[in-house]
N, C-alpha and C. Protein backbone atom coordinates (compact mmCIF):
# COMPACT_ATOMS: atom_id res chain seq x y z
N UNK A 1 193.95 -91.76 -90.87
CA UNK A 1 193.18 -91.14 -89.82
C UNK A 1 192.66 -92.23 -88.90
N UNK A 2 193.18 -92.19 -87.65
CA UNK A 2 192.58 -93.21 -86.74
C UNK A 2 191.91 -92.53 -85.23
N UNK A 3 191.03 -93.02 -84.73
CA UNK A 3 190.11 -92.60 -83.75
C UNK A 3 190.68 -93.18 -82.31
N UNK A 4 190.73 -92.98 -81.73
CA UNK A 4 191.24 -93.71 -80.36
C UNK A 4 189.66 -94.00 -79.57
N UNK A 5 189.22 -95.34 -79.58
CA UNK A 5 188.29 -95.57 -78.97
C UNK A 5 188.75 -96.70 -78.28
N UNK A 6 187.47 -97.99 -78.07
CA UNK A 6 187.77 -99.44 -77.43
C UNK A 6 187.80 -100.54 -78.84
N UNK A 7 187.84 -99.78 -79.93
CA UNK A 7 187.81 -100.34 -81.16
C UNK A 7 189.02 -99.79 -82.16
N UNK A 8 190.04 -99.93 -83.14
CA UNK A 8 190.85 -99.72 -83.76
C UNK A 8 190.18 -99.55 -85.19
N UNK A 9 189.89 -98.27 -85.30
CA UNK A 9 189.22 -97.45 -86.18
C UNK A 9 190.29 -96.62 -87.30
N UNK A 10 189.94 -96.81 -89.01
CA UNK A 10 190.66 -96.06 -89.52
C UNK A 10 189.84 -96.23 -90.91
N UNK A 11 190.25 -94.33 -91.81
CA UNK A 11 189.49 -94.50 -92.99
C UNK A 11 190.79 -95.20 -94.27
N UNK A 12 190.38 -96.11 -94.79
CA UNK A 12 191.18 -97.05 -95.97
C UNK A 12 190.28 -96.87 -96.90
N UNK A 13 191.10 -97.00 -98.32
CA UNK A 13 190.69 -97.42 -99.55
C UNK A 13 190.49 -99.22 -99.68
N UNK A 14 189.94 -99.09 -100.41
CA UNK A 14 189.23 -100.70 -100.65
C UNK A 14 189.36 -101.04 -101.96
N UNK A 15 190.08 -102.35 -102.43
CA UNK A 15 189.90 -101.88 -103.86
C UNK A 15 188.61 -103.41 -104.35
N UNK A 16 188.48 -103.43 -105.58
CA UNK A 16 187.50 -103.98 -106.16
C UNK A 16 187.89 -105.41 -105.97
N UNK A 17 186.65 -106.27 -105.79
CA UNK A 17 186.90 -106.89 -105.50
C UNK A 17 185.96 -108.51 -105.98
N UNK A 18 185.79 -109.68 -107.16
CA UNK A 18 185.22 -109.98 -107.46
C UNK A 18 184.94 -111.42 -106.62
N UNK A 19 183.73 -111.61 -106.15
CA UNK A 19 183.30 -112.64 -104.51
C UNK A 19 182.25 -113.31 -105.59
N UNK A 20 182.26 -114.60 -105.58
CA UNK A 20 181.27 -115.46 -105.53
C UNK A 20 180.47 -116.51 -104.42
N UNK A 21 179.17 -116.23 -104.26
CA UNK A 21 178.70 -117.09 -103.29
C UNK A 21 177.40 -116.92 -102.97
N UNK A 22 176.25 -116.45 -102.11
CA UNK A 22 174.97 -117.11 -101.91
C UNK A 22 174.23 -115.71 -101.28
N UNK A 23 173.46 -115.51 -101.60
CA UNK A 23 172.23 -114.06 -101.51
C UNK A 23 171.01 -114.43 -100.54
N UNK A 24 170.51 -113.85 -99.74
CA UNK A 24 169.10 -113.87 -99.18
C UNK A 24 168.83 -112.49 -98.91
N UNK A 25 167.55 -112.04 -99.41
CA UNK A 25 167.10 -110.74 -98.99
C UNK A 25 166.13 -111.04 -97.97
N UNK A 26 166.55 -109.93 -96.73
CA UNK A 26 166.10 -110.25 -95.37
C UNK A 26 166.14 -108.70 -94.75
N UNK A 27 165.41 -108.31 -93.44
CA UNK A 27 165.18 -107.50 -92.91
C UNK A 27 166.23 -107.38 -91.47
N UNK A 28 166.06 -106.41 -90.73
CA UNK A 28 166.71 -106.63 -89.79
C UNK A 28 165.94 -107.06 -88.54
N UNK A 29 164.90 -107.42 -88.70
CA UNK A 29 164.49 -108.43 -87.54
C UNK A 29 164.20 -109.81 -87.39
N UNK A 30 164.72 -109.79 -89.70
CA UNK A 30 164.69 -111.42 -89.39
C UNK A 30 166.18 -112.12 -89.51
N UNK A 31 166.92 -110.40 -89.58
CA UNK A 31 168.63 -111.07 -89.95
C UNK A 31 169.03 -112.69 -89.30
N UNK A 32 168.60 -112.13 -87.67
CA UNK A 32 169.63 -113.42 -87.43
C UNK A 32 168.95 -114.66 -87.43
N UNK A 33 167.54 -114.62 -88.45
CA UNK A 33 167.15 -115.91 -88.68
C UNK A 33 167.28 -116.04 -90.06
N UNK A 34 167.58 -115.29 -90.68
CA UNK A 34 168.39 -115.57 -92.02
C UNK A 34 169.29 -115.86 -92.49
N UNK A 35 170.34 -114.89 -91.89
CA UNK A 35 171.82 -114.99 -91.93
C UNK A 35 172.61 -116.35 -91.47
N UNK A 36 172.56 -116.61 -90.44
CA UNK A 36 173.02 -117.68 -90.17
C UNK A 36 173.08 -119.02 -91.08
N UNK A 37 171.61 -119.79 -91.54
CA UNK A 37 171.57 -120.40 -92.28
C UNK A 37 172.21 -120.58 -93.90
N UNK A 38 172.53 -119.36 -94.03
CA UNK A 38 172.63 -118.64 -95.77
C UNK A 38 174.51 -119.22 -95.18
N UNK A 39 175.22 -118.56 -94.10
CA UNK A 39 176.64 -119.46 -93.42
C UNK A 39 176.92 -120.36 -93.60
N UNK A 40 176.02 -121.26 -93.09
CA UNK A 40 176.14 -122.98 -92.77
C UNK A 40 176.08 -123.29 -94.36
N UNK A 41 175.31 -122.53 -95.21
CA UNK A 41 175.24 -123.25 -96.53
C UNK A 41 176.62 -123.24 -97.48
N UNK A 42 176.87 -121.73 -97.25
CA UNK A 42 177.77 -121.31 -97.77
C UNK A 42 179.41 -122.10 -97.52
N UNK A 43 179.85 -122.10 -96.39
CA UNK A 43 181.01 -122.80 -95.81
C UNK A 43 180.65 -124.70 -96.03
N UNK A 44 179.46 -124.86 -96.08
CA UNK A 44 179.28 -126.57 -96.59
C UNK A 44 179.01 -126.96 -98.47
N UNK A 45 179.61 -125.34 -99.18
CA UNK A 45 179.24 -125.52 -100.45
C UNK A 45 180.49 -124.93 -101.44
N UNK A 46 181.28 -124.44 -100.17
CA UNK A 46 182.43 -123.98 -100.86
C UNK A 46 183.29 -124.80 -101.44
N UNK A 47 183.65 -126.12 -100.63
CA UNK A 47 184.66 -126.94 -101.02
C UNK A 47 184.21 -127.42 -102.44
N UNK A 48 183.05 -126.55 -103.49
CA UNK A 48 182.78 -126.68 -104.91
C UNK A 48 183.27 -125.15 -105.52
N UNK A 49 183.87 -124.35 -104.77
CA UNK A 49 184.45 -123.36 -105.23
C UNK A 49 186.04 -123.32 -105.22
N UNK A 50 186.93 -123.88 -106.57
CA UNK A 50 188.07 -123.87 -106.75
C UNK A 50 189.37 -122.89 -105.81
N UNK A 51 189.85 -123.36 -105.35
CA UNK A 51 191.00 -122.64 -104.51
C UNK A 51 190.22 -122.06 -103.56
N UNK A 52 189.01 -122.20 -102.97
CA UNK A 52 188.51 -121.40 -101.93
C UNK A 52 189.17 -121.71 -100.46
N UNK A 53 189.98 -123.12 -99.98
CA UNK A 53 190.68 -122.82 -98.78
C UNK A 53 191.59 -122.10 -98.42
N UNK A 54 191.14 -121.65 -97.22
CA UNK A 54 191.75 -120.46 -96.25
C UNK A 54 191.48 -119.31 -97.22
N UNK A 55 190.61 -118.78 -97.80
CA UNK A 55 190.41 -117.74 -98.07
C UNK A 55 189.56 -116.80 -97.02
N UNK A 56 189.52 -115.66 -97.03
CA UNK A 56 188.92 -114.83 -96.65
C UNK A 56 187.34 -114.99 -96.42
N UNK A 57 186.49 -114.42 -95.68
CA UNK A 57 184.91 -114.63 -96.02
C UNK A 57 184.64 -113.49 -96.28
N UNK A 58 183.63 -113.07 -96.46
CA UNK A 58 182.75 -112.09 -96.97
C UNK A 58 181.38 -111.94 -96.01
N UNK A 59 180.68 -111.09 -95.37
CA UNK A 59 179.29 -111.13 -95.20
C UNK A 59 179.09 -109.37 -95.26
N UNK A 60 178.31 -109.65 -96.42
CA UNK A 60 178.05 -108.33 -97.23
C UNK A 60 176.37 -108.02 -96.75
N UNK A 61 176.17 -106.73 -97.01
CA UNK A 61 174.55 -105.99 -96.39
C UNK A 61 174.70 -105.00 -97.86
N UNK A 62 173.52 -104.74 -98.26
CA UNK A 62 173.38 -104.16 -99.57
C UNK A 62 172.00 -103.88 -99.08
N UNK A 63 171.75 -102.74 -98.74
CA UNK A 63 170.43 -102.28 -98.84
C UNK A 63 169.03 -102.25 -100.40
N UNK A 64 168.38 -102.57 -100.17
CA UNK A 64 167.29 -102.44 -101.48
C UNK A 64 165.85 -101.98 -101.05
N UNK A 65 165.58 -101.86 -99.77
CA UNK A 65 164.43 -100.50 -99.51
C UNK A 65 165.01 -99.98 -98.06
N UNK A 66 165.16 -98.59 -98.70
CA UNK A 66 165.12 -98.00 -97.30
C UNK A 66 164.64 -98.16 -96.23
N UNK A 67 165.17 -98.80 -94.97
CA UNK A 67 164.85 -99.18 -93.68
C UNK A 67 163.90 -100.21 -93.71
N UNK A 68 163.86 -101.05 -94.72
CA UNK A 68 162.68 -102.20 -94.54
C UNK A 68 163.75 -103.42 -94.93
N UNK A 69 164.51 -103.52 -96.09
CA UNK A 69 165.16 -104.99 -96.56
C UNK A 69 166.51 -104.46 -96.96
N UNK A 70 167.30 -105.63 -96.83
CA UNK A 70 168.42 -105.74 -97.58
C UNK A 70 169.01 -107.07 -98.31
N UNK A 71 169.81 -107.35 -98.94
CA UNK A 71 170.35 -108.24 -99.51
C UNK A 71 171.68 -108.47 -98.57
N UNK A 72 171.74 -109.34 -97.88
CA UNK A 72 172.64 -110.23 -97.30
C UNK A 72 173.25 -111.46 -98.11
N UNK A 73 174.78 -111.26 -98.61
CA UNK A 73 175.68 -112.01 -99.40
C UNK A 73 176.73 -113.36 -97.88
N UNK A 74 176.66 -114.21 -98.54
CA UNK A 74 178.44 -114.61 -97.86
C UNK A 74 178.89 -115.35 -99.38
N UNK A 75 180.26 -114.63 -98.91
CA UNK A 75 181.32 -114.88 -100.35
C UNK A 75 181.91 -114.71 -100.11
N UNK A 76 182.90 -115.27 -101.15
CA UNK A 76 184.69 -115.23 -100.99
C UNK A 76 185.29 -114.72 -102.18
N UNK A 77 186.60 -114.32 -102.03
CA UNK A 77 187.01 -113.51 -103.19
C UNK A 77 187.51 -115.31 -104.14
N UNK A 78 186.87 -114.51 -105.39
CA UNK A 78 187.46 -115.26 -106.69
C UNK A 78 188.21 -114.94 -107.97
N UNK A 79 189.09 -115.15 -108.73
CA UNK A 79 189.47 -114.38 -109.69
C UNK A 79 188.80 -114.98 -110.98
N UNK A 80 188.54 -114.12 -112.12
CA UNK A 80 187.97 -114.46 -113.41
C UNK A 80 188.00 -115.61 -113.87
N UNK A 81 189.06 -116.31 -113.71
CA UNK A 81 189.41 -117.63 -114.72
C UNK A 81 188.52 -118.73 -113.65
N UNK A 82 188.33 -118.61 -112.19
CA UNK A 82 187.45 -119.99 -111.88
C UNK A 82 186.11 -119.92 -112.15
N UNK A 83 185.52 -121.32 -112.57
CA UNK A 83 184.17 -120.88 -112.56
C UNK A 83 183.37 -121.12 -111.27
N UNK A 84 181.90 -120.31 -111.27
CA UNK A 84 181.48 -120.64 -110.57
C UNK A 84 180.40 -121.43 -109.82
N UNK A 85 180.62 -122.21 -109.18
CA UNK A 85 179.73 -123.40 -109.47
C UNK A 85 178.25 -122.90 -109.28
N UNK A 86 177.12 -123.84 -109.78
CA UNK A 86 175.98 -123.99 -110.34
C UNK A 86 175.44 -123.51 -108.39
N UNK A 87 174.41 -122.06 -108.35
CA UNK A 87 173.87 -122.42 -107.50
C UNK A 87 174.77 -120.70 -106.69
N UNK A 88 175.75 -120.44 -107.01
CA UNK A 88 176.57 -119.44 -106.48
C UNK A 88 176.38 -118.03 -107.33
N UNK A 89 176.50 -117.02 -106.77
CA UNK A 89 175.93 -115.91 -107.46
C UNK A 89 177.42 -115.21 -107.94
N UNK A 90 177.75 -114.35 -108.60
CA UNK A 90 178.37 -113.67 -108.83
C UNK A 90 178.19 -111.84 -108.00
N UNK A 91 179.26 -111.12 -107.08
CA UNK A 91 179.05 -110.17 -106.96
C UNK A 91 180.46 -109.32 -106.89
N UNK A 92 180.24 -108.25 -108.09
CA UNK A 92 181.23 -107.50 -107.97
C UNK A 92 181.32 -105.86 -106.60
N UNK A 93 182.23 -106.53 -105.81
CA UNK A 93 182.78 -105.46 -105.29
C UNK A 93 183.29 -104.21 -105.85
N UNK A 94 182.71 -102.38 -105.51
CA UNK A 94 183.21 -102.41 -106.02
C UNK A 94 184.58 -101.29 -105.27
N UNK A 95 185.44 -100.68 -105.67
CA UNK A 95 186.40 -99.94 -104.99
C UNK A 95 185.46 -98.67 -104.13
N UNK A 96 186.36 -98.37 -103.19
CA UNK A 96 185.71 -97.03 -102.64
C UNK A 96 186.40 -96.76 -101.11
N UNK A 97 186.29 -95.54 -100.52
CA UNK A 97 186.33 -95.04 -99.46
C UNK A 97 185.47 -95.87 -98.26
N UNK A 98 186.43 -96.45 -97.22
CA UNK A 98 185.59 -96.85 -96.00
C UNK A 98 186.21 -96.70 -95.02
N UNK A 99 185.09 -96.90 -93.45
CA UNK A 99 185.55 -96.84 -92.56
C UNK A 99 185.91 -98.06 -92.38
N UNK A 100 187.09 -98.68 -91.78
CA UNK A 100 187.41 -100.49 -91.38
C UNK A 100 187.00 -99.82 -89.52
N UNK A 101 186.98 -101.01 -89.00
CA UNK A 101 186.60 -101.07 -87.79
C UNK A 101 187.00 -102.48 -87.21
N UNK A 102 188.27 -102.74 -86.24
CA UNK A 102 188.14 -104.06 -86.07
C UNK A 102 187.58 -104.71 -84.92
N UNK A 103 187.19 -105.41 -85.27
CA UNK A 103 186.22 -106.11 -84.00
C UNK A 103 186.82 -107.16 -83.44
N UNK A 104 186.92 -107.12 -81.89
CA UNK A 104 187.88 -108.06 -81.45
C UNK A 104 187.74 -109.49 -81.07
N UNK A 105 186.36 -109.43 -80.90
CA UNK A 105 185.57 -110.91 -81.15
C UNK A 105 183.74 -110.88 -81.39
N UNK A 106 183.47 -111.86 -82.00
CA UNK A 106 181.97 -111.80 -82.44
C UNK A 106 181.09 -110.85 -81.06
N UNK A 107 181.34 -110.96 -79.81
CA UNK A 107 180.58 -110.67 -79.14
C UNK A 107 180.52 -108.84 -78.96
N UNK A 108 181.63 -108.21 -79.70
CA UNK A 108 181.55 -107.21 -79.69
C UNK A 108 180.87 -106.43 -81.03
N UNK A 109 180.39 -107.28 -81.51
CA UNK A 109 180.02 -106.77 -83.28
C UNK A 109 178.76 -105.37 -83.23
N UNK A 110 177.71 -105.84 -82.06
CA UNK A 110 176.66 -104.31 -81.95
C UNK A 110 177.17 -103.46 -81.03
N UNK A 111 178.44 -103.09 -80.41
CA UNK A 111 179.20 -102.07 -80.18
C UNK A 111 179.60 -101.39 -81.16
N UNK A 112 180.17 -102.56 -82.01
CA UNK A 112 181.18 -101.84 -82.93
C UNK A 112 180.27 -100.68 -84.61
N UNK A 113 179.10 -101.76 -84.65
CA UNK A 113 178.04 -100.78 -85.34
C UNK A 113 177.97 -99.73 -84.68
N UNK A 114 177.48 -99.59 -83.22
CA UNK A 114 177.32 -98.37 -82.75
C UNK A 114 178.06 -97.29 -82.73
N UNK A 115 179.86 -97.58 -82.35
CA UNK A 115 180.40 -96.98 -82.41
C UNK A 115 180.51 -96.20 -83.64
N UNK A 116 180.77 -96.85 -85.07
CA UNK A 116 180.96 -96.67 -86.23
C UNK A 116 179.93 -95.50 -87.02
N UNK A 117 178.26 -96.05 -86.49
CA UNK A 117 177.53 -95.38 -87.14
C UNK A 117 177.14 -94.40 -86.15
N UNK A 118 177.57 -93.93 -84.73
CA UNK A 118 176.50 -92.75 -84.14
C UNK A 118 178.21 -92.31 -83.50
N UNK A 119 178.80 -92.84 -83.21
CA UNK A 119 179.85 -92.44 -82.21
C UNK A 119 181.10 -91.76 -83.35
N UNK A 120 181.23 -92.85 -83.92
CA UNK A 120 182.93 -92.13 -84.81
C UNK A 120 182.12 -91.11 -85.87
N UNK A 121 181.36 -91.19 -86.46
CA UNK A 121 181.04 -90.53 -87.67
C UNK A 121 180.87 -89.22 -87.28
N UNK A 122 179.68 -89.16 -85.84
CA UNK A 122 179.49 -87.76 -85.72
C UNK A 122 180.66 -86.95 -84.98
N UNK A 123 181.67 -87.62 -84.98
CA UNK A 123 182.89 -86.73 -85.14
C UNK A 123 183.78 -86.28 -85.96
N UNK A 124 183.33 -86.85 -87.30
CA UNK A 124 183.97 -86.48 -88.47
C UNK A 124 183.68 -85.44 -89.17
N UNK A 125 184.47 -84.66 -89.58
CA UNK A 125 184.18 -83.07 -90.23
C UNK A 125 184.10 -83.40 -92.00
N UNK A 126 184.74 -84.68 -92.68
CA UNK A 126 185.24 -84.94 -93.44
C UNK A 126 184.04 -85.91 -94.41
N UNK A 127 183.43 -86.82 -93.46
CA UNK A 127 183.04 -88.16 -94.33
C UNK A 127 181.46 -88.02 -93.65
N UNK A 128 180.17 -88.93 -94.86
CA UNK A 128 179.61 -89.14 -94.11
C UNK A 128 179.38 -90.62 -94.46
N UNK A 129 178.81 -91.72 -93.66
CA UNK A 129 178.62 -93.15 -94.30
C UNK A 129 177.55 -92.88 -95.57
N UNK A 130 177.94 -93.33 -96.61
CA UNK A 130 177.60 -93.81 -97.78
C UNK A 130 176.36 -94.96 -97.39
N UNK A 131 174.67 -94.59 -97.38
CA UNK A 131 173.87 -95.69 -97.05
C UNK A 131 173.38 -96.16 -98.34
N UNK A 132 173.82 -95.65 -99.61
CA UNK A 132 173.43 -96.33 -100.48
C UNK A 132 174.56 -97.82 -101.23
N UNK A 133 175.76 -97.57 -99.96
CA UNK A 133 176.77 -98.60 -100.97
C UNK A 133 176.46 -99.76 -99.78
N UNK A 134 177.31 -100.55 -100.36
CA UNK A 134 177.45 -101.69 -99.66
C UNK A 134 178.24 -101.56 -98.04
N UNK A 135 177.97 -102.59 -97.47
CA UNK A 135 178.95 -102.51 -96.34
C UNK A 135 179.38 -103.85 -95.72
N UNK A 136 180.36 -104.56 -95.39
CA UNK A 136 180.69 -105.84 -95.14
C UNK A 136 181.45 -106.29 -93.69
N UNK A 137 181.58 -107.44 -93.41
CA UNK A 137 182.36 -108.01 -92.54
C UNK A 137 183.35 -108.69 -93.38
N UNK A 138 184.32 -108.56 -93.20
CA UNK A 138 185.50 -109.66 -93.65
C UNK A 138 186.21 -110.71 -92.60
N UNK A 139 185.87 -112.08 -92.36
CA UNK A 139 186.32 -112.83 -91.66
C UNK A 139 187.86 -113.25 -92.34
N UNK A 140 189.02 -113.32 -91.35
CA UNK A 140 190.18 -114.07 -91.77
C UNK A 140 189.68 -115.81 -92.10
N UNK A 141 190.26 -116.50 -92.84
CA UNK A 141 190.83 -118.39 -92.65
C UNK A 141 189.85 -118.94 -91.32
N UNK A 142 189.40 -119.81 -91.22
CA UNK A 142 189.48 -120.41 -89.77
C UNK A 142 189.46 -119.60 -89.42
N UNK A 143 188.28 -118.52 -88.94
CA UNK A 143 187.65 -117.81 -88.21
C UNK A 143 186.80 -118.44 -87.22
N UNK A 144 186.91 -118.01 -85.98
CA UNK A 144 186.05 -118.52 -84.72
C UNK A 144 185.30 -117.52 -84.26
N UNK A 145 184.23 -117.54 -83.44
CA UNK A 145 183.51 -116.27 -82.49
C UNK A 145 184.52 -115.65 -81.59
N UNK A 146 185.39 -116.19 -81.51
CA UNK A 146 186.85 -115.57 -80.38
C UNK A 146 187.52 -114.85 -80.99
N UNK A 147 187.71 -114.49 -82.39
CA UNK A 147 188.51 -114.43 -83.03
C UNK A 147 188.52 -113.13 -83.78
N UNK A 148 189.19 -111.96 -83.66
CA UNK A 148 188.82 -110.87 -84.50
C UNK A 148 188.26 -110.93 -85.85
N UNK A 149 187.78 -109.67 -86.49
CA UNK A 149 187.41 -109.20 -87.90
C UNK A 149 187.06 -108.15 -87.85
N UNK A 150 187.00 -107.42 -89.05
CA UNK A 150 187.09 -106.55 -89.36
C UNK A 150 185.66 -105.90 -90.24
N UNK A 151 185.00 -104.95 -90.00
CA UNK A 151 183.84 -104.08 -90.24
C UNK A 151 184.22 -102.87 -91.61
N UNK A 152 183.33 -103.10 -92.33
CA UNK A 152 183.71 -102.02 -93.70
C UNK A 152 182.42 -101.68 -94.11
N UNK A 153 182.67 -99.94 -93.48
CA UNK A 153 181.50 -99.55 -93.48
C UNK A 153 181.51 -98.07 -95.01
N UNK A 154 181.14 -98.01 -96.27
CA UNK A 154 181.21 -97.18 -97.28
C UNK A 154 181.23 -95.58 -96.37
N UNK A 155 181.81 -94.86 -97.14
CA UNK A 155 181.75 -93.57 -97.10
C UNK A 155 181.71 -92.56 -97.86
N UNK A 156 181.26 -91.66 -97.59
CA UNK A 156 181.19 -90.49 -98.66
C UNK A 156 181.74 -89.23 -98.52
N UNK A 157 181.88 -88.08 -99.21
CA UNK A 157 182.79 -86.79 -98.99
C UNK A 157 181.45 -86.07 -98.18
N UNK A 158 181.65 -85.26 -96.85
CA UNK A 158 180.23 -84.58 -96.73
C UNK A 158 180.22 -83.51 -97.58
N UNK A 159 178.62 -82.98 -97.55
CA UNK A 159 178.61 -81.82 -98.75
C UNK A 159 178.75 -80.65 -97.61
N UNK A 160 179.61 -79.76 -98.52
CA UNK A 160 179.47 -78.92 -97.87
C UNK A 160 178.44 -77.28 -97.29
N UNK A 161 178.57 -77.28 -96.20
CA UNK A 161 177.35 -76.65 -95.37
C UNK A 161 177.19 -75.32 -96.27
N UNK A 162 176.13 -75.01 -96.56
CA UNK A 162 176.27 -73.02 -97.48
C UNK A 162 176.15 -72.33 -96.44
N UNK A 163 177.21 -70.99 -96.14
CA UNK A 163 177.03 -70.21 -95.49
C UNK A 163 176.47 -69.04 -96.04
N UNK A 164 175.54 -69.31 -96.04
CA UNK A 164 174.59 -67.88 -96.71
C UNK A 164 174.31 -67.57 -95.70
């Protein structure tokens, strides 16, 4: 199912996915004085995470109070057998229904929320976003601000309406 907007919108399965790397719980008015830093740490701490070049990134949002905080991750996918170094968290992804959304460069990223959460959804008869799961950015390798990625936003079956 794809949406025809200014964004390349479609609902995918996701499968599980096990990321090691670095946590800050932060709000959304202090995101972008959080987030950023928790980056710089992360990408200057990886080259202690086995096989981590050109992998994928991670920047994960995990809510933990309604409309006040969340847990902000950056991680990369790892498989069982590496360990992980001293200082890196463990977080299991886990499978599920999402919307992907690709974003065609950093500067379009609060469009593409918008679109996702007020524009595509309330046209869906089918799904509603899932605000209790997780939701992520996935950066490709050598990712730049020029450079696309991709938005994964959880979803859920809507319930259906009683016609009484």
């Amino acid at each position: 199912m794809t949406l025809t907007t200014d964004f390349e919108i479609a609902v995918v399965d996701y499968p599980a996915k096990r990321l090691a790397g670095f946590r800050t719980q932060t709000t959304i008015p202090a995101a972008s004085y959080d987030c950023s830093p928790l980056w710089q740490k992360f990408y200057s701490e990886t080259k202690r995470l086995q096989g981590w070049k050109h992998k994928k990134s991670y920047g994960l949002f995990i809510k933990t109070n309604q409309y006040i905080s969340f847990d902000f991750w950056t991680a990369s996918e790892i498989t069982p057998d590496i360990p992980v170094p001293e200082g890196m968290e463990i977080f299991e992804l886990p499978p599920g229904k999402f919307v992907r959304c690709l974003i065609p460069m950093a500067s379009d990223t609060l469009m593409a929320y918008h679109t996702v959460y007020s524009t595509w959804i309330q046209s869906q008869n089918e799904y509603d976003i899932d605000m209790e799961s997780v939701c992520f950015e996935l950066y490709p390798p050598k990712w730049t601000p020029n450079d696309a990625f991709d938005l994964f936003v959880s979803l859920k079956n809507k319930k259906p309406v009683d016609s009484d």
